[in-house]
PDB file of N, CA and C in Angstrom:
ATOM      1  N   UNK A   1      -9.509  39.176 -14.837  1.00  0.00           N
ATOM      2  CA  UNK A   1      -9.689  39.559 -13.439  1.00  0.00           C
ATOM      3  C   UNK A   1     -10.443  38.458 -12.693  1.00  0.00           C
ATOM      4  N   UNK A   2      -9.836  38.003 -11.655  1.00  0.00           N
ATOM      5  CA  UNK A   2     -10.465  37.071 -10.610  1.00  0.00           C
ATOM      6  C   UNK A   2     -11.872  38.231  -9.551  1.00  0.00           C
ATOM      7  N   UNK A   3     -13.152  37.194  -9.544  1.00  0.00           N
ATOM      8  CA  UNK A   3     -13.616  37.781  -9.098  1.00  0.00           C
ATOM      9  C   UNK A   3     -14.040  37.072  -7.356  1.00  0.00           C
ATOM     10  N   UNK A   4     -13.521  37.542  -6.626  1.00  0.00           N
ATOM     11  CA  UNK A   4     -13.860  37.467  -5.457  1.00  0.00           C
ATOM     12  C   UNK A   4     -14.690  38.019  -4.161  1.00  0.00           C
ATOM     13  N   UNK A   5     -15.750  37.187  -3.556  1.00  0.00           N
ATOM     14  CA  UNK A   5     -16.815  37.747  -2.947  1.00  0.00           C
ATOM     15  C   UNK A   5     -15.949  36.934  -1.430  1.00  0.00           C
ATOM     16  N   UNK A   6     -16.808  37.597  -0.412  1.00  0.00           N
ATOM     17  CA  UNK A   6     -16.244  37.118   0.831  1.00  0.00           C
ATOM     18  C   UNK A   6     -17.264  37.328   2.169  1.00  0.00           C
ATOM     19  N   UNK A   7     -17.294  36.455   3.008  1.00  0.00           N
ATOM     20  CA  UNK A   7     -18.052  36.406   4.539  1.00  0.00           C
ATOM     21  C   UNK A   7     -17.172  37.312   5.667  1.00  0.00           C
ATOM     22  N   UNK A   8     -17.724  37.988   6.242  1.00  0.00           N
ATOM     23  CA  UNK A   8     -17.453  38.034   7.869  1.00  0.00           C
ATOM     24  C   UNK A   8     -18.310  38.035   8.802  1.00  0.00           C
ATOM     25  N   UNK A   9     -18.557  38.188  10.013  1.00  0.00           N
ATOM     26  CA  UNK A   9     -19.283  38.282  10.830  1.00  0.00           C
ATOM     27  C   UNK A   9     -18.779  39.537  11.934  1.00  0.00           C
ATOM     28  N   UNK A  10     -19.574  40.677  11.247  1.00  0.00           N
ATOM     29  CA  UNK A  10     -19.520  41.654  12.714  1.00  0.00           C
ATOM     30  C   UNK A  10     -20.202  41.986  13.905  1.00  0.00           C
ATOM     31  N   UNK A  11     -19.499  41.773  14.571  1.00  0.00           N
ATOM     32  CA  UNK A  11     -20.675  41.893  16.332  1.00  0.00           C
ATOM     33  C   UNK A  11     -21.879  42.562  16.348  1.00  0.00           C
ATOM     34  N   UNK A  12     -22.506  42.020  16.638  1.00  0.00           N
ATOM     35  CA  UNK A  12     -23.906  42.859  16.142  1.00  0.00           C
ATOM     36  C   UNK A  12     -23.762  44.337  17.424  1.00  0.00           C
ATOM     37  N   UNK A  13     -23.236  44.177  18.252  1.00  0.00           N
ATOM     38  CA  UNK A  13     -23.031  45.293  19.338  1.00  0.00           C
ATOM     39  C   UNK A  13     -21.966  46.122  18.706  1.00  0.00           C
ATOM     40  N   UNK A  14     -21.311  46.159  17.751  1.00  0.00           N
ATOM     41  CA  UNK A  14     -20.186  47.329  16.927  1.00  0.00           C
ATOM     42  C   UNK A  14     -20.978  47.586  15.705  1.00  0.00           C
ATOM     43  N   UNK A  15     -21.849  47.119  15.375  1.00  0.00           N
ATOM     44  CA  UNK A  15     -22.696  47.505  13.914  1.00  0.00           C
ATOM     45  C   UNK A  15     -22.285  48.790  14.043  1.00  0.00           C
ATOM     46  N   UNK A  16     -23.105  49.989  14.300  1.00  0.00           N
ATOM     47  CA  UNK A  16     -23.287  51.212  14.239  1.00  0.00           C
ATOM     48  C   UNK A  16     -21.243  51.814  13.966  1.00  0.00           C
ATOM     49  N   UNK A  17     -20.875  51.095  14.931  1.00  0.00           N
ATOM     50  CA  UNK A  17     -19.528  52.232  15.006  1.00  0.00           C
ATOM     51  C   UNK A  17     -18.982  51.290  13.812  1.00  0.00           C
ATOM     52  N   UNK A  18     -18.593  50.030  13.122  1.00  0.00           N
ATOM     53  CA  UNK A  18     -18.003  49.652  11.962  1.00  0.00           C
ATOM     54  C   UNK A  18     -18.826  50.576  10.557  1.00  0.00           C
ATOM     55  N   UNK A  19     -19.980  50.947  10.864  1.00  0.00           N
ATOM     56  CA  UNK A  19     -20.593  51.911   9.327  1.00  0.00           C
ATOM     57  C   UNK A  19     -19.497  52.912  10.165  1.00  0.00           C
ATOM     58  N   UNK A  20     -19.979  53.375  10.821  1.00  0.00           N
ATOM     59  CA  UNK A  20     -18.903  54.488  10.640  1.00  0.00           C
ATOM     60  C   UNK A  20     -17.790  54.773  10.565  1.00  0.00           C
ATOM     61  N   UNK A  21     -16.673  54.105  11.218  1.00  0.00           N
ATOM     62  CA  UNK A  21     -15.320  53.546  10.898  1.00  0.00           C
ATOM     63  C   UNK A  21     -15.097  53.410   9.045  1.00  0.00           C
ATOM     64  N   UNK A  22     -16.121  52.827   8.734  1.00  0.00           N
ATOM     65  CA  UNK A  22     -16.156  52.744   7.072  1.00  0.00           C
ATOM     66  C   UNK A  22     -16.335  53.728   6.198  1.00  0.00           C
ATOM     67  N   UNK A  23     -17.054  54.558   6.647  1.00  0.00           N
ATOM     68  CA  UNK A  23     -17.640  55.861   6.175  1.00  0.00           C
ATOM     69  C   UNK A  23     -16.509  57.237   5.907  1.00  0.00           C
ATOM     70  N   UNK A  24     -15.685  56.497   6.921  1.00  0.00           N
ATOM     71  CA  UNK A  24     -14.053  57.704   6.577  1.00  0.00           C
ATOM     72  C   UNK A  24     -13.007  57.211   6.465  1.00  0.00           C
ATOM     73  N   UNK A  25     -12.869  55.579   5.516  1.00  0.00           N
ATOM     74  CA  UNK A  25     -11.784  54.780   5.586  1.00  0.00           C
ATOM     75  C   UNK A  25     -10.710  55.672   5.517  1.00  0.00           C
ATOM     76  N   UNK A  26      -9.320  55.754   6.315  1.00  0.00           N
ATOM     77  CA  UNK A  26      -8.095  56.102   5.953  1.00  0.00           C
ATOM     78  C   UNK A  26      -7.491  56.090   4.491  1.00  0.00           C
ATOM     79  N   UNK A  27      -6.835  57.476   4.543  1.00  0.00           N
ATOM     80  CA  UNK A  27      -6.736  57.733   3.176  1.00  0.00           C
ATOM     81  C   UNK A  27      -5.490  56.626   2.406  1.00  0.00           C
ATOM     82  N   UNK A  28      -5.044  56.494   3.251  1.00  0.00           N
ATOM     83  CA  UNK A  28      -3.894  55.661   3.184  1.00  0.00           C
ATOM     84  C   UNK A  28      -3.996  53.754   2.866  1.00  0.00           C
ATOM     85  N   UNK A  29      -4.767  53.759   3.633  1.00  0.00           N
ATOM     86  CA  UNK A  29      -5.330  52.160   3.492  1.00  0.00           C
ATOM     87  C   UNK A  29      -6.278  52.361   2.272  1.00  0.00           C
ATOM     88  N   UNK A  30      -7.069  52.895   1.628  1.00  0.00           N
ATOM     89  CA  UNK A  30      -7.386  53.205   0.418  1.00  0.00           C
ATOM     90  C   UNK A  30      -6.585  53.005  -0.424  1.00  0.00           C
ATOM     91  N   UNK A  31      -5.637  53.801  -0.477  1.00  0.00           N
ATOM     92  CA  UNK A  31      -4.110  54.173  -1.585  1.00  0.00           C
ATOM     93  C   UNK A  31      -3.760  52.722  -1.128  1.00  0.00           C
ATOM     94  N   UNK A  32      -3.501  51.904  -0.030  1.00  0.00           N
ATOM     95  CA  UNK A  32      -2.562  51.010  -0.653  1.00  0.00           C
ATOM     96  C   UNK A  32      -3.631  49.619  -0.513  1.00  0.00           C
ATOM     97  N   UNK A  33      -4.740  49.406  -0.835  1.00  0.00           N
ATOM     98  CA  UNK A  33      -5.556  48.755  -1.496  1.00  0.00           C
ATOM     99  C   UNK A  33      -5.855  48.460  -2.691  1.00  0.00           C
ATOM    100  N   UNK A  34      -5.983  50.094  -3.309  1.00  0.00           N
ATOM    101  CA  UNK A  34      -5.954  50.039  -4.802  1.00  0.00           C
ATOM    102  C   UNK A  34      -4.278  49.551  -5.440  1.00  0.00           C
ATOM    103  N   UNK A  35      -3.312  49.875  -4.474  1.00  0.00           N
ATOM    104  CA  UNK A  35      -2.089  49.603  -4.985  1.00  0.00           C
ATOM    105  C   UNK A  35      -1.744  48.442  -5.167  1.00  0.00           C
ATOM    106  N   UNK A  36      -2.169  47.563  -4.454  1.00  0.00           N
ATOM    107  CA  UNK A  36      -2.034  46.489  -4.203  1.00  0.00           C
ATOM    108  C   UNK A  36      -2.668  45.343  -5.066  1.00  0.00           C
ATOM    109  N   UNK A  37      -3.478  45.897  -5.926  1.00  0.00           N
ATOM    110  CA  UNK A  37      -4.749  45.013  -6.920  1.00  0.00           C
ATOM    111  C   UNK A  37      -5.963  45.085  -6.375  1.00  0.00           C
ATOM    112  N   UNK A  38      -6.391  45.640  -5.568  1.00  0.00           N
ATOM    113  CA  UNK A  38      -8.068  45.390  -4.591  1.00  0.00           C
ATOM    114  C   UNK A  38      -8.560  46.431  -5.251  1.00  0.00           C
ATOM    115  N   UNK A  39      -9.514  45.781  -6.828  1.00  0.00           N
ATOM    116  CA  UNK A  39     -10.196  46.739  -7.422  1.00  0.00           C
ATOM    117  C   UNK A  39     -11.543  46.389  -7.587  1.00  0.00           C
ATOM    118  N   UNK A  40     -12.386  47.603  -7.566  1.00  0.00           N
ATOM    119  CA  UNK A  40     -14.056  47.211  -7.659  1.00  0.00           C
ATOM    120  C   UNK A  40     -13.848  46.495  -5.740  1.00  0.00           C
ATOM    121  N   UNK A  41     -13.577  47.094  -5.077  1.00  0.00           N
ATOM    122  CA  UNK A  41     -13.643  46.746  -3.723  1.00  0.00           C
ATOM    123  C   UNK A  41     -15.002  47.130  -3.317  1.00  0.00           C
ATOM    124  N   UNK A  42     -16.094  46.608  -2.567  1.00  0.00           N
ATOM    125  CA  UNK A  42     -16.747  46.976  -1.610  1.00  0.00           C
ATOM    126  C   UNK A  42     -17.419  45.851  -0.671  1.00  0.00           C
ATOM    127  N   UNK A  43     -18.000  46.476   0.469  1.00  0.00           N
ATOM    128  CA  UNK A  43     -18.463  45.940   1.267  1.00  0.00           C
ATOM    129  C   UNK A  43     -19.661  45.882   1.273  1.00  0.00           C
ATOM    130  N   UNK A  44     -21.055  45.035   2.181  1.00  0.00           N
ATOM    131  CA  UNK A  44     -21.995  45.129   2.119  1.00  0.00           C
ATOM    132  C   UNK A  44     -22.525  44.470   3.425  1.00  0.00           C
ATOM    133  N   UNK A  45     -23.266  45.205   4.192  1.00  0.00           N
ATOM    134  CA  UNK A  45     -23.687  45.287   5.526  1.00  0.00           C
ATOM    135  C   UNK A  45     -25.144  44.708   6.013  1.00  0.00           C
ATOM    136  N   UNK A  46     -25.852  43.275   6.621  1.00  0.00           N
ATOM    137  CA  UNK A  46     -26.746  43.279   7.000  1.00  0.00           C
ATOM    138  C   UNK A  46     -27.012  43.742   8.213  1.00  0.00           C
ATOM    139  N   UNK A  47     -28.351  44.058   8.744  1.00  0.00           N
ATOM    140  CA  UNK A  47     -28.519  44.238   9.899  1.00  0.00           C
ATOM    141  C   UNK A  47     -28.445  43.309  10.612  1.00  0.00           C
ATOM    142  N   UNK A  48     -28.077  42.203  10.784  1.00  0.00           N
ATOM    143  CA  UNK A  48     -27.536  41.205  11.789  1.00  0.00           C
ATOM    144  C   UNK A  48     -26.010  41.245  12.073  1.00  0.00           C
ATOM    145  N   UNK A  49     -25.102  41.835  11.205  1.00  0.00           N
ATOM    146  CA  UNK A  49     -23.818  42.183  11.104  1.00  0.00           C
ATOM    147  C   UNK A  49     -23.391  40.995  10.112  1.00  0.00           C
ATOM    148  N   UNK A  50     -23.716  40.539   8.983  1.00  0.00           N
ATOM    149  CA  UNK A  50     -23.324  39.610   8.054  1.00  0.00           C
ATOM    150  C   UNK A  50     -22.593  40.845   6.686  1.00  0.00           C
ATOM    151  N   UNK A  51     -21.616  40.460   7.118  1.00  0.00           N
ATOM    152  CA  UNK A  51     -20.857  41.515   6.414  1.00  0.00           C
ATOM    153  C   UNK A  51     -20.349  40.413   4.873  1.00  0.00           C
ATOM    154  N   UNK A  52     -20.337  40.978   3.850  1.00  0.00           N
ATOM    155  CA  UNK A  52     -20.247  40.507   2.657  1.00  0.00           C
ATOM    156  C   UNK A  52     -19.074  41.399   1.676  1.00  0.00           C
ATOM    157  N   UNK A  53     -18.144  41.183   1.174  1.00  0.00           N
ATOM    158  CA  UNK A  53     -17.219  41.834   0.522  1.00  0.00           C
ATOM    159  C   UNK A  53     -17.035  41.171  -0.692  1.00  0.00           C
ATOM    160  N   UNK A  54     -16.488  42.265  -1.608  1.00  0.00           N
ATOM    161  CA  UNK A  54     -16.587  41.489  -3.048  1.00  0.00           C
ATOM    162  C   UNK A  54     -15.504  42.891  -3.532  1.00  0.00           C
ATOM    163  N   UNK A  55     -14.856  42.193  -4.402  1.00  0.00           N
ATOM    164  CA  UNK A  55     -13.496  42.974  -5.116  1.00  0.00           C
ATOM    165  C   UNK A  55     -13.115  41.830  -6.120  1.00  0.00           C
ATOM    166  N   UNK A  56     -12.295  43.027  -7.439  1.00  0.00           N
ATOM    167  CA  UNK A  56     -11.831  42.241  -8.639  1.00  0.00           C
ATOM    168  C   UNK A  56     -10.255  42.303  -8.139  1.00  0.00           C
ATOM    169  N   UNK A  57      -9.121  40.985  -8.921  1.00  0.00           N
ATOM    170  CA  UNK A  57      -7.850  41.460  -8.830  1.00  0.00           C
ATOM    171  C   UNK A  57      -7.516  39.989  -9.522  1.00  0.00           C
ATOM    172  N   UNK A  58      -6.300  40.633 -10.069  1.00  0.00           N
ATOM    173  CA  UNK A  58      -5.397  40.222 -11.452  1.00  0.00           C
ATOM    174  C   UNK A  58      -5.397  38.455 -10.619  1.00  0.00           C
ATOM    175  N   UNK A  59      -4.849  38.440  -8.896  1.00  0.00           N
ATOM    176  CA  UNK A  59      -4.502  37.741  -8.264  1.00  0.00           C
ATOM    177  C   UNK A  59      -5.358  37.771  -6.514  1.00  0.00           C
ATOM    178  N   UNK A  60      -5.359  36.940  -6.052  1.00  0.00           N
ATOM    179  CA  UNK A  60      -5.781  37.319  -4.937  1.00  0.00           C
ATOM    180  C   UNK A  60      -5.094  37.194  -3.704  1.00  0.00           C
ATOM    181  N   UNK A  61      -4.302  36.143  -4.166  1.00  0.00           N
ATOM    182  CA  UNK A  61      -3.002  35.700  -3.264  1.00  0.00           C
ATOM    183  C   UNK A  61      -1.996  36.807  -3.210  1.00  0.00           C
ATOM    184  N   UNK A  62      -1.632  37.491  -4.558  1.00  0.00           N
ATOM    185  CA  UNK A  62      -0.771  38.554  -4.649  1.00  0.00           C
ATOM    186  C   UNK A  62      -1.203  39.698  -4.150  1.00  0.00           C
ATOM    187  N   UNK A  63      -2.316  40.088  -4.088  1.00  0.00           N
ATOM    188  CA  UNK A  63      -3.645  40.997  -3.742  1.00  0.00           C
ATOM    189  C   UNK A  63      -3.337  41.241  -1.830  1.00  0.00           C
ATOM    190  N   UNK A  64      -3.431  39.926  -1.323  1.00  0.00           N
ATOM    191  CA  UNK A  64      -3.410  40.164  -0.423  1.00  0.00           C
ATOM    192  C   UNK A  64      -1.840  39.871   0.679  1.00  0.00           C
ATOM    193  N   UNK A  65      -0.937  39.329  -0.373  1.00  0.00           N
ATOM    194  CA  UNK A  65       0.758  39.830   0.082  1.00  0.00           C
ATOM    195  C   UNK A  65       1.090  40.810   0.275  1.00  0.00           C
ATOM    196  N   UNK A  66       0.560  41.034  -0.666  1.00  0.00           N
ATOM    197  CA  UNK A  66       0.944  43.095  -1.314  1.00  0.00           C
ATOM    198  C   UNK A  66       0.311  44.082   0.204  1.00  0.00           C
ATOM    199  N   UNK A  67      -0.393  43.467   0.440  1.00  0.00           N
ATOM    200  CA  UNK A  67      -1.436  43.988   1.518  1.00  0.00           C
ATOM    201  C   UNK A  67      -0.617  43.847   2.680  1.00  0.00           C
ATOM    202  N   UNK A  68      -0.453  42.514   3.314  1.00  0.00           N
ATOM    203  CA  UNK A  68      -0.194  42.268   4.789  1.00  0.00           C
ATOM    204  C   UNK A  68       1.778  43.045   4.704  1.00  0.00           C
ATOM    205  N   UNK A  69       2.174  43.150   3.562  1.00  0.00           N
ATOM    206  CA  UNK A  69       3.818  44.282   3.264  1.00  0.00           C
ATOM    207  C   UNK A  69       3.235  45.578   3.839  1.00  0.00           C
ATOM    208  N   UNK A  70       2.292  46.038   3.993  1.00  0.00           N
ATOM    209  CA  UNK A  70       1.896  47.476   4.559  1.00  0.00           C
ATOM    210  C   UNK A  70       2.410  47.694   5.731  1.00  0.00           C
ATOM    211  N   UNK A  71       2.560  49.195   5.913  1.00  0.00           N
ATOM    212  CA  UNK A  71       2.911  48.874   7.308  1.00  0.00           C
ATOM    213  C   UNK A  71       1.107  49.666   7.741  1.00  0.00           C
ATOM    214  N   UNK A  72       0.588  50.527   7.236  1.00  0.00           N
ATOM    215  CA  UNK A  72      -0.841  50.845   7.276  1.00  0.00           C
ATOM    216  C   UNK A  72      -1.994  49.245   7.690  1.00  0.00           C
ATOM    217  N   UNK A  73      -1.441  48.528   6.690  1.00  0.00           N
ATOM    218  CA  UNK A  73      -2.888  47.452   6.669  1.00  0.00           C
ATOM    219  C   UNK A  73      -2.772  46.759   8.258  1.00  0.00           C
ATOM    220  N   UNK A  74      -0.777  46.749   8.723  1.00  0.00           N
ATOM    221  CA  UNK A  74      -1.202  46.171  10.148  1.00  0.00           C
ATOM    222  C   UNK A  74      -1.819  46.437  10.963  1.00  0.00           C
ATOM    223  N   UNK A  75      -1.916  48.311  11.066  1.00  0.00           N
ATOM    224  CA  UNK A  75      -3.095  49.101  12.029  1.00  0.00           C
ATOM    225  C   UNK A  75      -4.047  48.846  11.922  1.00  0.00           C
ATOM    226  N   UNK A  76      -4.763  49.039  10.454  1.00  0.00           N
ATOM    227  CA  UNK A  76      -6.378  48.478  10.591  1.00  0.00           C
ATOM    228  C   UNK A  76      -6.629  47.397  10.861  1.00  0.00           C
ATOM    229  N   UNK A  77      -5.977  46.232  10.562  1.00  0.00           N
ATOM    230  CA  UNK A  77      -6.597  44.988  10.983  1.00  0.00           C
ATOM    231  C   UNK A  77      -6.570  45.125  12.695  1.00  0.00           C
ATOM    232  N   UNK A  78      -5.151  45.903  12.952  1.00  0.00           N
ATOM    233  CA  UNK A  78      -5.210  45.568  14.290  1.00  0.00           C
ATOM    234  C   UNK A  78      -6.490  46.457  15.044  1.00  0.00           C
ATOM    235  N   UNK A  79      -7.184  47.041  14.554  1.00  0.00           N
ATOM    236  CA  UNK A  79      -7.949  48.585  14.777  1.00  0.00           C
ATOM    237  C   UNK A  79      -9.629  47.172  14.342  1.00  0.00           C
ATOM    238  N   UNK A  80      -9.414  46.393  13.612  1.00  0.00           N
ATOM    239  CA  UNK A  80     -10.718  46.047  12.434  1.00  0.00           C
ATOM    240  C   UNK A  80     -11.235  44.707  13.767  1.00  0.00           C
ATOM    241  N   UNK A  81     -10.066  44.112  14.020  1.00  0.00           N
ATOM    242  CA  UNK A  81     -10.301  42.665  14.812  1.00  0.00           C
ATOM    243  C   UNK A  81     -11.415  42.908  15.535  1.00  0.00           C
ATOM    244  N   UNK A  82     -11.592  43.821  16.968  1.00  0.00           N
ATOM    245  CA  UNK A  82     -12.682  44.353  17.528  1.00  0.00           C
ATOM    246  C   UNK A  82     -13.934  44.146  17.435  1.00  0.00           C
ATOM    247  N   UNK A  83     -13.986  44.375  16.249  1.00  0.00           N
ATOM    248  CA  UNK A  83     -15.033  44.381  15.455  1.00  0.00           C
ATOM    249  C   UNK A  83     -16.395  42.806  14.676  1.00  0.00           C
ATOM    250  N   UNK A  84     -15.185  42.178  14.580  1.00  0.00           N
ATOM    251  CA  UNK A  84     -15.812  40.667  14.140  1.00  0.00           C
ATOM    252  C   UNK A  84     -15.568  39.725  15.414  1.00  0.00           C
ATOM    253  N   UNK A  85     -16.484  38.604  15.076  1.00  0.00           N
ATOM    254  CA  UNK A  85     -16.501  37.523  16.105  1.00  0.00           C
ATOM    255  C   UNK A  85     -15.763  36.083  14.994  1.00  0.00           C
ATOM    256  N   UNK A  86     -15.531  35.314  15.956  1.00  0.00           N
ATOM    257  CA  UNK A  86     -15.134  33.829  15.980  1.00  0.00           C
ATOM    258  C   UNK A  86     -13.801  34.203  14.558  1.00  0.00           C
ATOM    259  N   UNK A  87     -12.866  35.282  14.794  1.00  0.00           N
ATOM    260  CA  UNK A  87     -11.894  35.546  13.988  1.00  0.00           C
ATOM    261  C   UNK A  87     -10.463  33.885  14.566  1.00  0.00           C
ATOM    262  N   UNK A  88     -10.712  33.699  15.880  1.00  0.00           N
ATOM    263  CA  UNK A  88      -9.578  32.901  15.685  1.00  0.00           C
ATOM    264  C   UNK A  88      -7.541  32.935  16.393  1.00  0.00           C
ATOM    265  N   UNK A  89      -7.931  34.138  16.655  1.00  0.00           N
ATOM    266  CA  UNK A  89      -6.708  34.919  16.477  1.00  0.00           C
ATOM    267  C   UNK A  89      -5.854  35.415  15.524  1.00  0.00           C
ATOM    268  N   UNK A  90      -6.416  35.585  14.043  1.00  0.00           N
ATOM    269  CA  UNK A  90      -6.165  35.973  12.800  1.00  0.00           C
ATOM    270  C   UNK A  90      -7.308  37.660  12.651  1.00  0.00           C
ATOM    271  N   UNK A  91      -5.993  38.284  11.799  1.00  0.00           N
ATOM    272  CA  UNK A  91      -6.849  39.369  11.349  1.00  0.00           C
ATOM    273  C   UNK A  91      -7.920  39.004  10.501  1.00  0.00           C
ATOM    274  N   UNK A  92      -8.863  40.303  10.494  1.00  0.00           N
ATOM    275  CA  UNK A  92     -10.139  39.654   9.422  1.00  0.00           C
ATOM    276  C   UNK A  92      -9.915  39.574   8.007  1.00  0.00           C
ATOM    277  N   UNK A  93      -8.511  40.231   7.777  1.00  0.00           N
ATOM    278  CA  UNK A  93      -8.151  40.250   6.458  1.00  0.00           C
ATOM    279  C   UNK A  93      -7.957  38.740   6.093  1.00  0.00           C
ATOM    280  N   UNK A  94      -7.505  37.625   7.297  1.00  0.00           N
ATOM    281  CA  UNK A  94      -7.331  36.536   6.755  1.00  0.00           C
ATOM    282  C   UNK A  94      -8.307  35.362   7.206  1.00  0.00           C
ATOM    283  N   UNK A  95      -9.453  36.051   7.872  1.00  0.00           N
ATOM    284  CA  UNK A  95     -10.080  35.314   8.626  1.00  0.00           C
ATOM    285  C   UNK A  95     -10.991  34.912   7.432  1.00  0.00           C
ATOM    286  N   UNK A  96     -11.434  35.988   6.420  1.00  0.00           N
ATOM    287  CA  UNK A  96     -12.814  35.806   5.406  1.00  0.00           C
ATOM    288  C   UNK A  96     -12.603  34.274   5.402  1.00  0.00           C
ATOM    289  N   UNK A  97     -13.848  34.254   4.942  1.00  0.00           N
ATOM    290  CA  UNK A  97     -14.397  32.918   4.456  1.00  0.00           C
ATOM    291  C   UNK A  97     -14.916  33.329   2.787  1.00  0.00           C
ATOM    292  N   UNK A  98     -14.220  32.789   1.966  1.00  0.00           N
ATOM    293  CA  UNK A  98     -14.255  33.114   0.471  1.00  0.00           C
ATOM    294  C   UNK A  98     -15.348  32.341  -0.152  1.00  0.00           C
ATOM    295  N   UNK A  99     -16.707  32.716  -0.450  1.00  0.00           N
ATOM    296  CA  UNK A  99     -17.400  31.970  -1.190  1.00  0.00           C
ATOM    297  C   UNK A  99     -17.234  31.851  -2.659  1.00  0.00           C
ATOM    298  N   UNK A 100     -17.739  30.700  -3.093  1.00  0.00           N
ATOM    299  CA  UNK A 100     -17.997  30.440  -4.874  1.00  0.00           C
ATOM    300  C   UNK A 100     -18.548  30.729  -5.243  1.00  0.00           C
ATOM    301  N   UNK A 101     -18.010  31.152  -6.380  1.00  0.00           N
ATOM    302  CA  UNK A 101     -19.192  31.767  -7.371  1.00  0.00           C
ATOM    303  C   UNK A 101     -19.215  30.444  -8.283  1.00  0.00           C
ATOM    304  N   UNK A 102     -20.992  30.710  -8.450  1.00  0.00           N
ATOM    305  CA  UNK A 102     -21.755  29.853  -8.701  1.00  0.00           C
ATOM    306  C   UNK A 102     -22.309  30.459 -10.137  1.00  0.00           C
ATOM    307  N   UNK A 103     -22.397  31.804 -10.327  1.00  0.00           N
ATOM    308  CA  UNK A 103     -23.247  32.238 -11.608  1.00  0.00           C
ATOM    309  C   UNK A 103     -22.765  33.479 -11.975  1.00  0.00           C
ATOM    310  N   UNK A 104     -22.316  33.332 -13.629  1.00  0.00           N
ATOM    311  CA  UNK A 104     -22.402  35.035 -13.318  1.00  0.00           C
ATOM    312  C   UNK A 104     -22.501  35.065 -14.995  1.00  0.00           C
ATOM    313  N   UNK A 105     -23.714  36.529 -15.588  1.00  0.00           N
ATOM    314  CA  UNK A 105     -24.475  36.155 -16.292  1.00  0.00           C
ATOM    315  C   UNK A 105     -23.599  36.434 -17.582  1.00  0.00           C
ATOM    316  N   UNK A 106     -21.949  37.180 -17.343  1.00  0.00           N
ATOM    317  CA  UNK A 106     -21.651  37.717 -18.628  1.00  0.00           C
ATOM    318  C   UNK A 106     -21.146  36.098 -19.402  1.00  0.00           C
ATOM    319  N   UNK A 107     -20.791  34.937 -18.297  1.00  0.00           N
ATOM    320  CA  UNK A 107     -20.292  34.190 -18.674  1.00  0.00           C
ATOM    321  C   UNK A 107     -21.318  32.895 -19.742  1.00  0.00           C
ATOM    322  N   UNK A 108     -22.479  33.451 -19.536  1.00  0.00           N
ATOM    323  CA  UNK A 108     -24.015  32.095 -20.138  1.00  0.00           C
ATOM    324  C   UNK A 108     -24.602  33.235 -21.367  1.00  0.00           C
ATOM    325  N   UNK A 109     -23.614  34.304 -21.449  1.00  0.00           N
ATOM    326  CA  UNK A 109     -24.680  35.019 -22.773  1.00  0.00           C
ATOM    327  C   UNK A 109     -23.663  34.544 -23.736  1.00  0.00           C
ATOM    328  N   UNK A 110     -24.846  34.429 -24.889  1.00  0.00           N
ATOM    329  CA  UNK A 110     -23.563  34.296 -26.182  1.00  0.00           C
ATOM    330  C   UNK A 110     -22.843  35.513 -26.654  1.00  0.00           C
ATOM    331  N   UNK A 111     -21.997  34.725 -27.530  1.00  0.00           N
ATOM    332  CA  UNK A 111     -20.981  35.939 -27.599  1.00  0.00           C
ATOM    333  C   UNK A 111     -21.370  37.085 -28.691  1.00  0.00           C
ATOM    334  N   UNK A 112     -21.462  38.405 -28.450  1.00  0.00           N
ATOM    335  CA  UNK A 112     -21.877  38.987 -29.304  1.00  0.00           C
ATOM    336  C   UNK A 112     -21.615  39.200 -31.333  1.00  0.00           C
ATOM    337  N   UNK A 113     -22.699  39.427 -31.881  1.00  0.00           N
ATOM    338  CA  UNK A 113     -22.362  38.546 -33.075  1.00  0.00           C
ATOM    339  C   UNK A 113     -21.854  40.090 -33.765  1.00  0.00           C
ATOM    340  N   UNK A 114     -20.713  40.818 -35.080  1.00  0.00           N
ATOM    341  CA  UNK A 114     -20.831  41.795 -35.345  1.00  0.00           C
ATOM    342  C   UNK A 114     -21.475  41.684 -36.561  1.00  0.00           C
ATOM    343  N   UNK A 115     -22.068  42.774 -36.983  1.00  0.00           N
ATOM    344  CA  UNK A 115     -22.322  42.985 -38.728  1.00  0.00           C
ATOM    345  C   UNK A 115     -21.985  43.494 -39.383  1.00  0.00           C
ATOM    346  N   UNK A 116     -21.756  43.965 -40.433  1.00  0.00           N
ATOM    347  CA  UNK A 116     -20.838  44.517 -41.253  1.00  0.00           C
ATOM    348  C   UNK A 116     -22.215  45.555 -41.405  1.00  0.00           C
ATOM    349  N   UNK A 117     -21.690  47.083 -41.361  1.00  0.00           N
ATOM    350  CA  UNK A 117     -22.911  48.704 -41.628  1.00  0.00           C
ATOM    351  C   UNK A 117     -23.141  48.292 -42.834  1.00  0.00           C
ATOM    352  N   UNK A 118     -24.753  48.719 -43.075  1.00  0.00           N
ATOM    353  CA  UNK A 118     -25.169  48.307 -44.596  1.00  0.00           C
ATOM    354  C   UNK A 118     -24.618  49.587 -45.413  1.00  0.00           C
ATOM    355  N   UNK A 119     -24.524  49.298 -46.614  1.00  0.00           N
ATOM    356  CA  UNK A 119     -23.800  49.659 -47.531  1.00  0.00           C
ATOM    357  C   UNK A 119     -21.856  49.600 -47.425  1.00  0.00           C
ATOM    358  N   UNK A 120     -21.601  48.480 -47.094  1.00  0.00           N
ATOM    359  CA  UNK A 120     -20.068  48.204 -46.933  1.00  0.00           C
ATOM    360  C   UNK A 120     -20.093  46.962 -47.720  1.00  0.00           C
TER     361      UNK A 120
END
């Protein structure tokens, strides 16, 4: 699984109504998120509107084909744009800014050693 974290920037004047918009995502854009590969999805909200997203998937490119084939994902983005600044004229689905991962701890532990149960 590819692990992918991500930037946006939401208007700090829509803060309040994007938690809530989030708080009853469509049942539908759900269903075809998970359908799509967007697993371990979530978001994460500062109070300045520095919005942070992070999700696992097999692919991310395929992840998000699978996505913009919706006919659901065109509403929300078109419903989501509102919401963020310096998008571009691109939905925010394609606007993220994808950061690197730099660390992650399962990858620096050694590998676990087994033992054979005493008396075997």
């Amino acid at each position: 699984m590819q692990r992918v974290c991500f930037q946006l920037q939401v208007r700090p004047d829509r803060i309040d109504d994007y938690r809530a918009v989030h708080a009853a995502v469509w049942p539908e854009m759900c269903q075809a998120l998970h359908d799509t590969g967007w697993h371990n999805y979530s978001l994460f909200l500062r109070g300045d509107g520095l919005l942070i997203g992070y999700l696992e998937t097999p692919d991310l490119a395929a992840a998000q084909a699978g996505m913009a084939a919706t006919e659901v994902n065109a509403r929300w983005q078109a419903d989501m744009a509102e919401y963020f600044v310096d998008l571009d004229g691109v939905g925010p689905d394609e606007a993220f800014l994808q950061l690197e991962e730099v660390f992650h701890l399962e990858d620096q532990l050694p590998a676990p050693t087994h033992t054979a149960p005493e008396g075997s």
